[in-house]
Protein backbone atom coordinates (compact mmCIF):
# COMPACT_ATOMS: atom_id res chain seq x y z
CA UNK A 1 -9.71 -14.86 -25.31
CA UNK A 2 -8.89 -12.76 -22.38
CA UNK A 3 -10.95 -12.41 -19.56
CA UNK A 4 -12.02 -8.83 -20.35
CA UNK A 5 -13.23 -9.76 -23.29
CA UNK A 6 -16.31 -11.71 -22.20
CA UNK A 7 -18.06 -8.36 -21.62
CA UNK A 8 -18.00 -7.98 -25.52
CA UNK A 9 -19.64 -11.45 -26.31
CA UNK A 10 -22.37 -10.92 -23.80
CA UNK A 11 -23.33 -8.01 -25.36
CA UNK A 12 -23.15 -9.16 -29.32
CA UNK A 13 -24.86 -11.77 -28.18
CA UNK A 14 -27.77 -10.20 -27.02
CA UNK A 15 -27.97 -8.11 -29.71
CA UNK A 16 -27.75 -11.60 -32.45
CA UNK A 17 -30.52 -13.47 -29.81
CA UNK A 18 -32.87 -10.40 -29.60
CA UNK A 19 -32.31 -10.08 -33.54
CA UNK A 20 -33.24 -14.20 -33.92
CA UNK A 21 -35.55 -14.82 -31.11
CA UNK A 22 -37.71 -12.24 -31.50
CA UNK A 23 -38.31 -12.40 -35.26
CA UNK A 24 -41.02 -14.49 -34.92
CA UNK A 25 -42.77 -13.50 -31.67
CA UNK A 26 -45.96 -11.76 -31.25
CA UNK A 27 -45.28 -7.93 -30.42
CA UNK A 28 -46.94 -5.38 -28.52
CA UNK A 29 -48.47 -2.73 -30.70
CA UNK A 30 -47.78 0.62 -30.00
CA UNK A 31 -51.27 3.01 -28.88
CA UNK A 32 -50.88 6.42 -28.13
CA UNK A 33 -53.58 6.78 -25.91
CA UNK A 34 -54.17 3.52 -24.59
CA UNK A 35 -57.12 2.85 -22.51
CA UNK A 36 -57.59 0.97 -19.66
CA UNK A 37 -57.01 -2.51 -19.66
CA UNK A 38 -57.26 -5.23 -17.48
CA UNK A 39 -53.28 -6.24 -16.22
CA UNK A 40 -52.09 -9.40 -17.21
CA UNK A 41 -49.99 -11.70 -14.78
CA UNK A 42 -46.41 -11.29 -15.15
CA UNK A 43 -46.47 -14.90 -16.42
CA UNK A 44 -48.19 -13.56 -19.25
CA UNK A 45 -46.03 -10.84 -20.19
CA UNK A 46 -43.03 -12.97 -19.73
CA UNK A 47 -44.62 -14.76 -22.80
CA UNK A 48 -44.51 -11.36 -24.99
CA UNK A 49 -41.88 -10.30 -27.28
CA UNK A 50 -41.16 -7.59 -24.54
CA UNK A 51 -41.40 -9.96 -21.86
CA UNK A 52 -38.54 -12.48 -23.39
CA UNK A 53 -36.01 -9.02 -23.66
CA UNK A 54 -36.51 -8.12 -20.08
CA UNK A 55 -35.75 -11.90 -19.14
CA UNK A 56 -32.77 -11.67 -21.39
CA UNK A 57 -31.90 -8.42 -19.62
CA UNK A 58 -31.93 -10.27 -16.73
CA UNK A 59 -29.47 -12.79 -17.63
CA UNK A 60 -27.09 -10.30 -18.91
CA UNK A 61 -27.14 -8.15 -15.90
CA UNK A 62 -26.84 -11.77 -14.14
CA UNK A 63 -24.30 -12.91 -15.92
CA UNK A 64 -22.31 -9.39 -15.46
CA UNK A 65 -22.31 -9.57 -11.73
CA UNK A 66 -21.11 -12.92 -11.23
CA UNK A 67 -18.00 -12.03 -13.65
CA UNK A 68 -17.27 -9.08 -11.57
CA UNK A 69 -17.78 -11.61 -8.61
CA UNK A 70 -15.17 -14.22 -10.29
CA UNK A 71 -12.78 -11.14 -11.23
CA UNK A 72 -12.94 -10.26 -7.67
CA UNK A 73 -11.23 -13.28 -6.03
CA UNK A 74 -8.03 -12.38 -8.33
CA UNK A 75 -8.36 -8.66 -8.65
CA UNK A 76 -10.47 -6.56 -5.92
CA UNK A 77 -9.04 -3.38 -7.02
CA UNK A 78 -10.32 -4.70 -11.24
CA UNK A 79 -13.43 -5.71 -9.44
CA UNK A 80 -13.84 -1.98 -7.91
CA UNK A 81 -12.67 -0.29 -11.00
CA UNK A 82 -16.15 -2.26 -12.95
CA UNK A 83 -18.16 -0.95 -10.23
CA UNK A 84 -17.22 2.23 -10.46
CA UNK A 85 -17.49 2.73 -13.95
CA UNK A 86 -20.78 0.96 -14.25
CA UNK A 87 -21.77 3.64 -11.23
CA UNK A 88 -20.46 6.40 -13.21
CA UNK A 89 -22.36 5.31 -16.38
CA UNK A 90 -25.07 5.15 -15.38
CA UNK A 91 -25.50 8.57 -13.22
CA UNK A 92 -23.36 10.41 -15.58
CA UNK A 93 -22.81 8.80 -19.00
CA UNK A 94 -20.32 6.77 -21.15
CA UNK A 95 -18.12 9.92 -21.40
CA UNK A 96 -17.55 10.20 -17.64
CA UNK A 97 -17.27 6.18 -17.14
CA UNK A 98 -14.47 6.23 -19.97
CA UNK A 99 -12.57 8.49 -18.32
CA UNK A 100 -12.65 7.30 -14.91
CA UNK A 101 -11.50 4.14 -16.88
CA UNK A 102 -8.19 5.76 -18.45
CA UNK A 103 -7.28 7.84 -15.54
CA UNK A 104 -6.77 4.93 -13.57
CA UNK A 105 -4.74 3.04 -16.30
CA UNK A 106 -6.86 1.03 -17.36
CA UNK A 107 -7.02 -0.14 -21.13
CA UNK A 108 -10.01 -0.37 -23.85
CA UNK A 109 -10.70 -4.38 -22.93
CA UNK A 110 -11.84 -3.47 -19.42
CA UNK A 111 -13.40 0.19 -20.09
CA UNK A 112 -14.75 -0.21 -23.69
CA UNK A 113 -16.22 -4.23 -22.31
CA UNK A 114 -17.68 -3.15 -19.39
CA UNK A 115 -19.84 0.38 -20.99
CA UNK A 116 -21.13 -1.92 -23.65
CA UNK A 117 -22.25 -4.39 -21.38
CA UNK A 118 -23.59 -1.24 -18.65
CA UNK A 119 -25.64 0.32 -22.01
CA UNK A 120 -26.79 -3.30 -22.96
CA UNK A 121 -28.41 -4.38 -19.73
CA UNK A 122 -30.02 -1.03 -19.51
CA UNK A 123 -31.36 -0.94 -22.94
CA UNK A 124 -32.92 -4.72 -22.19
CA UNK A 125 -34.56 -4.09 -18.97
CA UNK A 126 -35.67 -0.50 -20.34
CA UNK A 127 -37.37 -1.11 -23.38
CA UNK A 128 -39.88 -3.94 -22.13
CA UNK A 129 -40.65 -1.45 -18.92
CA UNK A 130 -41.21 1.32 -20.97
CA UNK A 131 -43.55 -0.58 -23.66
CA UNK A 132 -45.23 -2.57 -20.87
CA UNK A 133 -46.14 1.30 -18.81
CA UNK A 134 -47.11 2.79 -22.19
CA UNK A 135 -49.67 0.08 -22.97
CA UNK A 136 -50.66 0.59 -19.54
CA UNK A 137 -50.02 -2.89 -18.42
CA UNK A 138 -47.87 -2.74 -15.76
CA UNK A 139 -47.75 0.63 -13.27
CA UNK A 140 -44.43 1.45 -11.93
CA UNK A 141 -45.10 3.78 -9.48
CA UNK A 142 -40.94 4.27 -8.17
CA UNK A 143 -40.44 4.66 -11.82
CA UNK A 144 -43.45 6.62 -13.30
CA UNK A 145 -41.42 10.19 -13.14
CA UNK A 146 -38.20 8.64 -15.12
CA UNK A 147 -40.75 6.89 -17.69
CA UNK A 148 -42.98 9.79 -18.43
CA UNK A 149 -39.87 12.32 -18.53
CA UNK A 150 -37.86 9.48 -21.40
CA UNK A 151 -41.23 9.58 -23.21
CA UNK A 152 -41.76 12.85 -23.17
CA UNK A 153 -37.92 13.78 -24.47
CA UNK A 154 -38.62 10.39 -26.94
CA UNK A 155 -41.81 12.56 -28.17
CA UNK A 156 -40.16 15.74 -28.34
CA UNK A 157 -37.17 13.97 -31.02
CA UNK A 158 -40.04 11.76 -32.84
CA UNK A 159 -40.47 13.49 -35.89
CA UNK A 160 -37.41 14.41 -36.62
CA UNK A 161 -36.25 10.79 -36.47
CA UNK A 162 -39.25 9.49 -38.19
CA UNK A 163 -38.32 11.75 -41.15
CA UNK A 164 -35.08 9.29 -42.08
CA UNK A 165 -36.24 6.37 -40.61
CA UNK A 166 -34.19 3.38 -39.56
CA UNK A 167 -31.33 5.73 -40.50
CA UNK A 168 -32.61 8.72 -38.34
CA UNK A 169 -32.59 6.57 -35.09
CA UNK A 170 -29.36 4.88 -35.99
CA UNK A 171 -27.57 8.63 -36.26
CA UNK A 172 -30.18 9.48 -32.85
CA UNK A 173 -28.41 6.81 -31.12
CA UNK A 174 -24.78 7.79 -32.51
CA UNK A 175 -24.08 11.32 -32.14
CA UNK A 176 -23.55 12.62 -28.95
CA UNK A 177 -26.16 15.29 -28.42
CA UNK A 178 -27.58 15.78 -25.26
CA UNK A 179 -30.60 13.50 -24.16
CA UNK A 180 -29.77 11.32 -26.79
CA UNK A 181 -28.68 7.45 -26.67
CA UNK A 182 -30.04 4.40 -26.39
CA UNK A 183 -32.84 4.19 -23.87
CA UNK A 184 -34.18 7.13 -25.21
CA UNK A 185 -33.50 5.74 -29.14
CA UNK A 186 -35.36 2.53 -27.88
CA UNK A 187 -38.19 4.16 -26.53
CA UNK A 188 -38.39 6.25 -29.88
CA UNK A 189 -38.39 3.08 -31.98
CA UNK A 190 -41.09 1.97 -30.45
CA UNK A 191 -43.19 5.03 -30.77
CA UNK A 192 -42.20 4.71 -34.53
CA UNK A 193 -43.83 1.12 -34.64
CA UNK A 194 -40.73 -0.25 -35.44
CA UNK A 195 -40.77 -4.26 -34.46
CA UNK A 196 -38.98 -4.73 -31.58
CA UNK A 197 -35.97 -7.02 -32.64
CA UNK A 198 -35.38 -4.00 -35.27
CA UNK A 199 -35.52 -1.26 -32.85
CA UNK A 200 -33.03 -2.99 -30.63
CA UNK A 201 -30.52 -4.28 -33.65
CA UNK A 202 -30.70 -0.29 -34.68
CA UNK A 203 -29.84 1.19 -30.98
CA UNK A 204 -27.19 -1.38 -29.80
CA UNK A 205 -25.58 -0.84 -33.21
CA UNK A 206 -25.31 2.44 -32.83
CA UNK A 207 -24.40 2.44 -29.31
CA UNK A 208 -21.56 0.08 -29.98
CA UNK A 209 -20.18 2.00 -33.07
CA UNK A 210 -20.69 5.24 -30.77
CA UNK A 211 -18.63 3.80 -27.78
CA UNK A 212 -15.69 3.12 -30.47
CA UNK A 213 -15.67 6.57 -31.17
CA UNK A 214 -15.74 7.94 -27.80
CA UNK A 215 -13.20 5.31 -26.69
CA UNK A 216 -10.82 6.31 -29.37
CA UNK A 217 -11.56 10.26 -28.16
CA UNK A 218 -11.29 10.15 -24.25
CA UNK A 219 -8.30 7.79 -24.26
CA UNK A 220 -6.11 10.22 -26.49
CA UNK A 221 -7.36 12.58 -24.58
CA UNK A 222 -6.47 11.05 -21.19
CA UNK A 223 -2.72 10.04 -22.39
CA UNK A 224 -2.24 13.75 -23.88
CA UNK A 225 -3.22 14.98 -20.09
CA UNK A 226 -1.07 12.85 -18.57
CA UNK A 227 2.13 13.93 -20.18
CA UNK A 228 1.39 17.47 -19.11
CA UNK A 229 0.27 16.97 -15.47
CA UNK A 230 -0.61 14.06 -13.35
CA UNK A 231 -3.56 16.37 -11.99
CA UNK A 232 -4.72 16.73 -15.19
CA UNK A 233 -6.42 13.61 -16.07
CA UNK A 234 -8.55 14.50 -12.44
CA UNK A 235 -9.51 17.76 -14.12
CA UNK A 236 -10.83 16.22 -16.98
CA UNK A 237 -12.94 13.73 -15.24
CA UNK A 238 -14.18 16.60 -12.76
CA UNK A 239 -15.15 19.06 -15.95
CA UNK A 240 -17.07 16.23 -17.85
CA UNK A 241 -18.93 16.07 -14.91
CA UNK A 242 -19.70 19.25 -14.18
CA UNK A 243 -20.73 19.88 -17.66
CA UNK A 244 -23.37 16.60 -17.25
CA UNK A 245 -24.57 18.38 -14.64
CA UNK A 246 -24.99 21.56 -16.02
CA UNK A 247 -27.10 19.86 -19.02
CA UNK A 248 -29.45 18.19 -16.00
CA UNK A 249 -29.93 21.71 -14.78
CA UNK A 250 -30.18 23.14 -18.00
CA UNK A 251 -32.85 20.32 -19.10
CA UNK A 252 -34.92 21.12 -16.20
CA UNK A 253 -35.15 24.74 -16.18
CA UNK A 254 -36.52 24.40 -19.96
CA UNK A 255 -38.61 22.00 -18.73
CA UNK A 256 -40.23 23.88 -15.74
């Protein structure tokens, strides 16, 4: 197995655990208007169903640095390359990420590997945060903006997903609409009532499937723009980003 590859099995893996470990544990129920309630210790949470996925979260993201850590001491420039495209997915998408990825000739072990692992850890540590502030048992006050906005745009999709089910937030998660994906498919599984280890099966699926496709998309793309002109591949990244941008802008003006 090559070293690139590890990225892959860390995030099947949490997928199969969260799938099995999780079965059995007792969930928090979902309350629309929750009231008050005393907060628990963390200790306690850590003993939830949500608590065990951010621990697992944890690990993953854990796990994830000290590869890129390991990487470095052969490879600095590999090493910079995950950084940047864990950077880029996060503040700008997969889409962006990928590209960065193929423009600097890098293949679909390193780019594909590290996204999945990128949309993994953030779907973990997500979900729990966002359960745990809707219940009202933890206050994130750094974080309160970015929860209530990914509720509200989870709220704003909910019935349209709740119409086909388990189906409708696989297809939520898949196609690449704007504000769509996986934190904001988790958060709308939840709000659905689906159990936890279901919600997250349904989301990474469809992440993973979606990353195929977008992998298969931007790299065809990428060699097609090198041929013509070695600027091009540049243009491409700098386009996809403007275009993110514009849907920020665009998302905030409705908003306000």
């Amino acid at each position: 197995m090559g070293v690139y590859a590890w990225p892959y099995v860390w995030s099947l893996t949490a997928l199969a655990f969260s799938i099995l470990f999780f079965m059995s544990e007792e969930e928090t129920k979902p309350a629309p208007s929750p009231e008050y309630q005393p907060r628990p210790a963390w200790r306690q949470l850590f003993r939830t169903t949500e608590g065990r996925i951010l621990l697992l979260g944890i690990v993953v993201a854990l796990v994830g640095l000290i590869f890129m850590g390991l990487v470095a001491f052969w490879s600095p420039q590999t090493t910079h390359m995950i950084g940047a495209l864990t950077f880029f997915n996060i503040i700008f998408g997969r889409a962006v990420s990928m590209s960065i990825g193929y423009a600097g000739g890098y293949g679909h072990s390193l780019v594909v590997s590290v996204n999945m692992w990128v949309e993994t850890v953030l779907v973990l540590l997500f979900y729990p945060l966002f359960v745990f502030s809707v219940q009202k048992l933890v206050v994130f006050p750094r974080l309160k903006r970015f929860l209530e906005s990914t509720r509200a745009t989870a709220e704003r999709h909910h019935d349209k997903v709740r119409r086909y089910g388990i189906t409708g937030l696989f297809i939520f998660v898949w196609f690449p609409f704007w504000m769509t994906g996986p934190v904001v498919g988790s958060a709308i599984g939840y709000l659905l009532g689906f159990p936890a280890w279901l919600t997250l099966s349904v989301v990474l699926s469809g992440t993973y499937i979606a990353m195929g496709g977008w992998a298969y998309l931007m790299f065809g793309i990428h060699s097609r723009a090198a041929v013509l002109a070695p600027w091009a591949p540049t243009l491409i990244i700098i386009l996809l980003i403007l275009i993110v941008l514009a849907g920020y802008w665009l998302n905030r003006h409705k908003k306000n």
